[in-house]
Protein backbone atom coordinates (compact mmCIF):
# COMPACT_ATOMS: atom_id res chain seq x y z
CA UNK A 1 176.61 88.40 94.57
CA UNK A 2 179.00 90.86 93.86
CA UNK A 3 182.60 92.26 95.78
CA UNK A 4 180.73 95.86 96.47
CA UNK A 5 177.86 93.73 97.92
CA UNK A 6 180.72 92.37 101.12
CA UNK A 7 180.29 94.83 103.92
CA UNK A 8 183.98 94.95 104.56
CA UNK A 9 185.37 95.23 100.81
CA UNK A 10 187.49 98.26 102.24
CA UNK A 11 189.59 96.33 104.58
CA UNK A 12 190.71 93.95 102.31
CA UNK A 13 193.44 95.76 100.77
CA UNK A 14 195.34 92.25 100.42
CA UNK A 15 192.87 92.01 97.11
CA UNK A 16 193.30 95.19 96.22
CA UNK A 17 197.22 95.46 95.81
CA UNK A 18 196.97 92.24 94.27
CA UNK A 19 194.08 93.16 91.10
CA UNK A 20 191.95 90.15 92.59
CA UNK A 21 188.62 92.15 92.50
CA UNK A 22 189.37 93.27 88.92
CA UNK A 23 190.36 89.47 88.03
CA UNK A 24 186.95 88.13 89.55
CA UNK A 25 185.57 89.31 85.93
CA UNK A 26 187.57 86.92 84.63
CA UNK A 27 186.92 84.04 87.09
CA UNK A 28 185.85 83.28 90.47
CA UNK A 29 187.31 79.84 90.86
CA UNK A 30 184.14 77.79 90.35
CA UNK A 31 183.99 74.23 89.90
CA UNK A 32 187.56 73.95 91.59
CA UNK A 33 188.51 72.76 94.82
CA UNK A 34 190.33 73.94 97.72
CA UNK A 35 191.65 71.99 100.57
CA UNK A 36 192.28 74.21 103.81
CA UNK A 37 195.21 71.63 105.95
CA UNK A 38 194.95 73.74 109.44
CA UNK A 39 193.07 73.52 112.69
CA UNK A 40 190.05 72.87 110.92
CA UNK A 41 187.20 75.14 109.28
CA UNK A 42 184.20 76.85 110.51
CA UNK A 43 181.99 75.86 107.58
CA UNK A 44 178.94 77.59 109.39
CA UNK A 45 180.41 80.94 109.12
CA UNK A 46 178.34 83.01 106.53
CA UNK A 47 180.60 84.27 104.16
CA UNK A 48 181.94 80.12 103.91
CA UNK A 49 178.84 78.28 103.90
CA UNK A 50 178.07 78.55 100.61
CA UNK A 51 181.67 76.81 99.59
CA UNK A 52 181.85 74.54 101.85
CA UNK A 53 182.13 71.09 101.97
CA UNK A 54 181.29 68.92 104.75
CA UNK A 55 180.72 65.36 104.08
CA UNK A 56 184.61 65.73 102.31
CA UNK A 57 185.95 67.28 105.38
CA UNK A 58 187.98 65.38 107.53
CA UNK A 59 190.09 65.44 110.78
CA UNK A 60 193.67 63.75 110.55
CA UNK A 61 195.47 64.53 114.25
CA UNK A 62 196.09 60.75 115.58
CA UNK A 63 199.18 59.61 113.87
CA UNK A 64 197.27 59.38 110.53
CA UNK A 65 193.91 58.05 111.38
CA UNK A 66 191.20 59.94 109.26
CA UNK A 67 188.69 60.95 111.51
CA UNK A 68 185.16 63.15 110.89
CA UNK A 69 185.20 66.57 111.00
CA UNK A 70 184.97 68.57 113.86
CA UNK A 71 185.15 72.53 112.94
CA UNK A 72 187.88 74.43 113.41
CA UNK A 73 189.65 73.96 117.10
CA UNK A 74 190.76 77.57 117.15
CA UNK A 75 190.34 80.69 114.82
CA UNK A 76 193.20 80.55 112.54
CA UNK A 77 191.65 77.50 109.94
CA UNK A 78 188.71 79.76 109.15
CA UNK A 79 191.21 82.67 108.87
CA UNK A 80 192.74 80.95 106.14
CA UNK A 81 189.70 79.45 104.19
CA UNK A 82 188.30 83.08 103.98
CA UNK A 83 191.73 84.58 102.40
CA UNK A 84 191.46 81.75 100.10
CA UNK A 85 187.58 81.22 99.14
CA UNK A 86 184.96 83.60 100.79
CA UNK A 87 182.04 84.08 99.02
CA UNK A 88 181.16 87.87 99.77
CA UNK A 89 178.07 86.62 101.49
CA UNK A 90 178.38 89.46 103.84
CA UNK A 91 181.54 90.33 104.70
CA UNK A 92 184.63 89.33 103.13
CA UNK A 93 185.46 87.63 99.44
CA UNK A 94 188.39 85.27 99.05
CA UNK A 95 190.69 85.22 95.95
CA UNK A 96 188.30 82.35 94.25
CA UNK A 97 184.94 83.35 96.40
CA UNK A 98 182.79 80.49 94.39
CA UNK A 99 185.66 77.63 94.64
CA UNK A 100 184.69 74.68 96.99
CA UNK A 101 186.18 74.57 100.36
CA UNK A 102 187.32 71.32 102.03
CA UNK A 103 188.68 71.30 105.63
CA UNK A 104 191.32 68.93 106.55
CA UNK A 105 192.53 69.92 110.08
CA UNK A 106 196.11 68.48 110.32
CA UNK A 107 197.11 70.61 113.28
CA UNK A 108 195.96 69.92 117.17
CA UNK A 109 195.69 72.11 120.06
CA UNK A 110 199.50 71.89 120.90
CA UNK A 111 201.09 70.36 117.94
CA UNK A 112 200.90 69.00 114.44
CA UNK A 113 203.09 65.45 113.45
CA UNK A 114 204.44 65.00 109.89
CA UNK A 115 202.37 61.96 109.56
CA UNK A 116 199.33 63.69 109.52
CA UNK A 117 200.42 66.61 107.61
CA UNK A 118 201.41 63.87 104.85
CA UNK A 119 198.41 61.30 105.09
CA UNK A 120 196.60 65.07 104.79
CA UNK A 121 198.72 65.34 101.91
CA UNK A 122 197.85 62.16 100.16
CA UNK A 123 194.17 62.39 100.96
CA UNK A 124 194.13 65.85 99.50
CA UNK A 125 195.34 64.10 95.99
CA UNK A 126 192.70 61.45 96.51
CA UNK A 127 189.77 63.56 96.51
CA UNK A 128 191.00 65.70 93.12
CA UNK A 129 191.67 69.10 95.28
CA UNK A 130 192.99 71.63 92.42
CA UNK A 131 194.96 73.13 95.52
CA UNK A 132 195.90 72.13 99.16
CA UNK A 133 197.01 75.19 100.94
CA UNK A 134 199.29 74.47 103.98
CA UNK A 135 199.95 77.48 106.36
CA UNK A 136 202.13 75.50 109.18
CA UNK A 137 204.99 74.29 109.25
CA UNK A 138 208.79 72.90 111.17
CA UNK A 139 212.04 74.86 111.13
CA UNK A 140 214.41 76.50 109.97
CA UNK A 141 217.20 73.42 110.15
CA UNK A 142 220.61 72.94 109.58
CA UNK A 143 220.96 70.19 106.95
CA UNK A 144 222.42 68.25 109.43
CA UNK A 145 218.94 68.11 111.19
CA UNK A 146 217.02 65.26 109.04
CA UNK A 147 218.07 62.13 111.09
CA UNK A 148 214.63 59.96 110.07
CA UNK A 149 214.81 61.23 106.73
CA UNK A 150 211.68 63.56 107.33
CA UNK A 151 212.75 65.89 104.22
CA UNK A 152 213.00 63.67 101.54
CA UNK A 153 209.51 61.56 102.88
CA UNK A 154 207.92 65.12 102.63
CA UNK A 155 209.26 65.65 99.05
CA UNK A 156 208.38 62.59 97.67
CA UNK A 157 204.89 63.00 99.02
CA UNK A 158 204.44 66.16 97.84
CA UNK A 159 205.91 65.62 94.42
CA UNK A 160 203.36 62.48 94.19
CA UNK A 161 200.52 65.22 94.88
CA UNK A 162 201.85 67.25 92.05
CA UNK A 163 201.72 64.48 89.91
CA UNK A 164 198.02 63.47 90.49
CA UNK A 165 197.23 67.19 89.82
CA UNK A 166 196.95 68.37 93.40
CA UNK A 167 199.10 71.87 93.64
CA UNK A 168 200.24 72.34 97.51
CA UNK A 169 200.79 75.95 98.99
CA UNK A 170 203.15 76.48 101.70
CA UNK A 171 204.03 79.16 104.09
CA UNK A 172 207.29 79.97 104.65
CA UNK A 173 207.24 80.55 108.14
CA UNK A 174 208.08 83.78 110.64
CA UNK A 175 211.34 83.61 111.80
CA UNK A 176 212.54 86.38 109.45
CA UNK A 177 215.45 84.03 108.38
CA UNK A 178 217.58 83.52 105.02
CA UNK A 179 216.43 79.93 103.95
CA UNK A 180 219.43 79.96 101.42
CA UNK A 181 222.04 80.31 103.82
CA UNK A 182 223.83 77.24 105.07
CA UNK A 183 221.35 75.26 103.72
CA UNK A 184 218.69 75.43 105.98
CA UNK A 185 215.10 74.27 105.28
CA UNK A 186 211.59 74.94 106.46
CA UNK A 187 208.97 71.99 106.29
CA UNK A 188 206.67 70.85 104.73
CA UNK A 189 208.10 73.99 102.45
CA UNK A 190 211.60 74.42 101.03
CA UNK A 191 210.64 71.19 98.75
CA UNK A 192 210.39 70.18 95.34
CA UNK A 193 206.76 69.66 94.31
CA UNK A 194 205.49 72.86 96.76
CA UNK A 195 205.47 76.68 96.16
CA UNK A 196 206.78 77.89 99.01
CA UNK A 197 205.40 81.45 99.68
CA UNK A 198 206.89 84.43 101.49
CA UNK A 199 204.25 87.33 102.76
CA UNK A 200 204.22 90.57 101.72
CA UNK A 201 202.74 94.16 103.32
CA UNK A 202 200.64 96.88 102.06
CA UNK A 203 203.87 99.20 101.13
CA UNK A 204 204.85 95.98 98.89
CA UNK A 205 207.97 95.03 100.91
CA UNK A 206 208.59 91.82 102.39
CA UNK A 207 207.07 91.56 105.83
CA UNK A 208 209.38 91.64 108.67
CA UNK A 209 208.53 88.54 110.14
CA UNK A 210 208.98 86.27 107.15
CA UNK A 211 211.19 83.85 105.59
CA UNK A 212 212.70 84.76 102.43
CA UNK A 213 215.82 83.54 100.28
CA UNK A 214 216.96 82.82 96.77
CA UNK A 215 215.67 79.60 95.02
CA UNK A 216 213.91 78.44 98.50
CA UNK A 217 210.50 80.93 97.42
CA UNK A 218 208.28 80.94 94.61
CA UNK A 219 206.43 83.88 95.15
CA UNK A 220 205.39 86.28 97.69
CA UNK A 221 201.91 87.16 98.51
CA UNK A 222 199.76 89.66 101.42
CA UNK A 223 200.70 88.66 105.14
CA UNK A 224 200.46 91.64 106.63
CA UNK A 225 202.87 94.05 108.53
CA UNK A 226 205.31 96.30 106.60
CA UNK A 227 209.32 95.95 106.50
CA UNK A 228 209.14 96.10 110.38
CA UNK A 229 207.03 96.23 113.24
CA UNK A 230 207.42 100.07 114.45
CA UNK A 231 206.41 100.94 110.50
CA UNK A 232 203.35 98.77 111.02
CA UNK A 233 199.86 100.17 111.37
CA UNK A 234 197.94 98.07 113.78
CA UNK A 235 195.45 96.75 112.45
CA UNK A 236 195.08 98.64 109.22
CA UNK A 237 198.07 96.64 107.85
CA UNK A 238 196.97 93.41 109.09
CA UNK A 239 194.57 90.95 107.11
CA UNK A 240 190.95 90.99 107.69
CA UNK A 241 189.17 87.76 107.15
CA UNK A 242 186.63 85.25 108.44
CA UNK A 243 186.97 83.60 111.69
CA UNK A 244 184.55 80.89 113.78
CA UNK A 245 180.59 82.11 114.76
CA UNK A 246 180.21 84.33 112.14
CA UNK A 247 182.90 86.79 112.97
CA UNK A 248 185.93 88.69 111.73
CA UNK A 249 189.38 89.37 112.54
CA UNK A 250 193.08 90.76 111.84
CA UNK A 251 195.71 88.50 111.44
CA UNK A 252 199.37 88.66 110.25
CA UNK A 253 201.72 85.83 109.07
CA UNK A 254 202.89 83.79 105.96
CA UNK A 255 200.25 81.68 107.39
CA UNK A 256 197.71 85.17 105.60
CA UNK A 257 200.37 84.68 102.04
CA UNK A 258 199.51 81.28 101.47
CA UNK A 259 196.44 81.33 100.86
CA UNK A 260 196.21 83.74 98.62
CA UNK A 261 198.30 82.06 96.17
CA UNK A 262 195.61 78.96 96.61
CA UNK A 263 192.96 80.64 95.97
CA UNK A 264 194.89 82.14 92.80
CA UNK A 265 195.30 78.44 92.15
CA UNK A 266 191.30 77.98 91.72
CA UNK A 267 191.21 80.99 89.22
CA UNK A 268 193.82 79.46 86.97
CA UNK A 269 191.94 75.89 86.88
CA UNK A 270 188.82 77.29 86.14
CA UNK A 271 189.91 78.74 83.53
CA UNK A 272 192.63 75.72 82.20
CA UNK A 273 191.34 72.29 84.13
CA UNK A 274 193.78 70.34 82.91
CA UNK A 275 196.90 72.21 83.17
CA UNK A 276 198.87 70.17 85.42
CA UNK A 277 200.56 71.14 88.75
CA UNK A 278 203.77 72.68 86.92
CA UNK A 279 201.82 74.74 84.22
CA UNK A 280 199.24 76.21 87.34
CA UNK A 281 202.53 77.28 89.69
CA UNK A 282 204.36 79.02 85.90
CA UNK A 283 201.61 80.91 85.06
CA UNK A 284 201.16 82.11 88.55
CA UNK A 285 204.72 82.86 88.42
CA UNK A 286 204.56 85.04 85.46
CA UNK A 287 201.68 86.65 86.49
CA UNK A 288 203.82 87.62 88.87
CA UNK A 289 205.40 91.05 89.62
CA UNK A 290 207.97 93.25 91.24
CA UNK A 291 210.85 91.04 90.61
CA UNK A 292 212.68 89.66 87.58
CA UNK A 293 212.86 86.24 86.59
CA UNK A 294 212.17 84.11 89.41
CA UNK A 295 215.11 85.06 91.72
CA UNK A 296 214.32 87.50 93.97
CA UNK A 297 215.76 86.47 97.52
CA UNK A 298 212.12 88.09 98.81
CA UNK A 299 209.58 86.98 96.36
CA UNK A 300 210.84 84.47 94.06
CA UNK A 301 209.23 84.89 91.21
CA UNK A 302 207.42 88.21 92.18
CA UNK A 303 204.59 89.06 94.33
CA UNK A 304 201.58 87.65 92.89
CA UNK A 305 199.17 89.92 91.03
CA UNK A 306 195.62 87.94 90.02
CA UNK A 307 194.50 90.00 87.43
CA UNK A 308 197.88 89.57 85.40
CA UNK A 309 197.91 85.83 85.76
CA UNK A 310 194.24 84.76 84.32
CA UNK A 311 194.90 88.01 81.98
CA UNK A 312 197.63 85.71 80.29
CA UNK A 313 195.70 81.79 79.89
């Protein structure tokens, strides 16, 4: 199976901007693994079947308890595994389209709780994911705002992933906010032991809907939208992916960045398995472009480009 062979290859200019087609020559993320932390996956869908794992896929939504999987309770988990790791069965190909997909659904109808996200977390570790992509999240706070010490219980969890090899992929939420100023924070994002990632459009600006802000992002990645709504082109500018019973769909949203940057993830460890958590998010990060150094208020380190980042291990 090849990219032209996906019947929808020309919607998915996300790939496109981003050189992923061109660095599928290079790899295609097999042999890693992906954890998708959402509302669950649609493993039945066609273009995810082939990647997917079910007997690893759980359900964590009742204060922690690991429960069996149950699909995806809405459309926006299989959004995400597609941007991450379709397989160009028919329709769509993810960044690493032969990378093994594992659904932990973190997120209820309503609401998520921290407990799950982090038990999530920690399970994520346990079963050797190369990546756990998280496209949810609480905030922006005030500092002032971390009464039960949720913030540092998140970063120590998530730095404990990145020490058992498990990279974790955050969105940095939609409230078009600057994360830097006052010290506000977005979780489970905003942390040491994350990559926080704003989203980007097809004109390469940031997307108006995102957060952005010096030494809060790491890089920036396809969300959808342009600088502001009125310049947006609905849905042309949106990103096309998988969603439940076989179909497809537009969506728009850090929640669209994140996983792109995890599925990058699955390129880089197929290529270098045993580069740890810090070496996978630097040589994403240099890979990186249309910013210098790794301070750009919008992208961090840049907005990713595939192609450049396996070109350099």
């Amino acid at each position: 199976m090849t990219t032209e062979d996906a019947a929808f290859t020309d919607l998915q200019w996300d790939k496109e901007i981003t050189d992923t087609f061109e660095a599928h020559e290079h790899a295609t993320g097999e042999g890693t693994r992906i954890v998708i932390a959402d509302t669950g996956v649609d493993g039945t869908h066609p273009d995810l079947a082939d990647n997917f794992n079910e007997e690893l896929s759980v359900s964590i939504v009742d204060g922690g308890e690991i429960d069996e999987h149950v699909g995806d309770i809405g459309d926006h988990g299989t959004h995400v595994a597609g941007i991450a790791g379709a397989s160009g069965a028919e329709g769509v190909t993810g960044t690493a389209p032969d990378a093994e997909l594992v659904s932990v659904r973190v997120l209820g109808p309503d609401s998520s709780s921290f407990a799950d996200i982090l038990v999530g977390a920690e399970y994520s570790a346990e079963i050797s994911a190369d990546v756990a992509n998280y496209s949810l999240g609480a905030g922006p706070y005030p500092p002032q705002a971390n009464p039960d010490g949720v913030r540092v219980a998140v970063q120590q969890v998530m730095q404990n992933v990145a020490r058992r090899g498990t990279v974790s992929t955050v969105s940095s939420g939609n409230a078009e906010t600057d994360l830097q100023r006052g010290g506000l924070f977005y979780l489970p994002g905003t942390v040491q032991g994350v990559m926080t990632v704003s989203a980007s459009g097809p004109d390469d600006g940031l997307s108006f809907y995102s957060n952005y802000g010096t030494s809060e992002i790491e890089v920036g990645a396809p969300g959808g939208a342009r600088e502001t709504l009125e310049e947006t082109v609905i849905p042309d500018d949106l990103v096309f992916s998988t969603e439940p019973d076989g179909t497809y769909g537009w969506k728009a949203g850090t929640s669209m960045a994140a996983p792109q940057v995890a599925g990058l993830v699955g390129l880089v460890r197929e290529l270098d398995p045993n580069a740890s958590a810090n070496q996978v998010e630097n040589a994403i990060a240099y890979g990186a472009e249309l910013a210098n150094g790794r301070s750009s208020p919008e992208f961090g380190a840049g907005r990713i480009n595939a192609l450049n980042t396996v070109d350099r291990i």
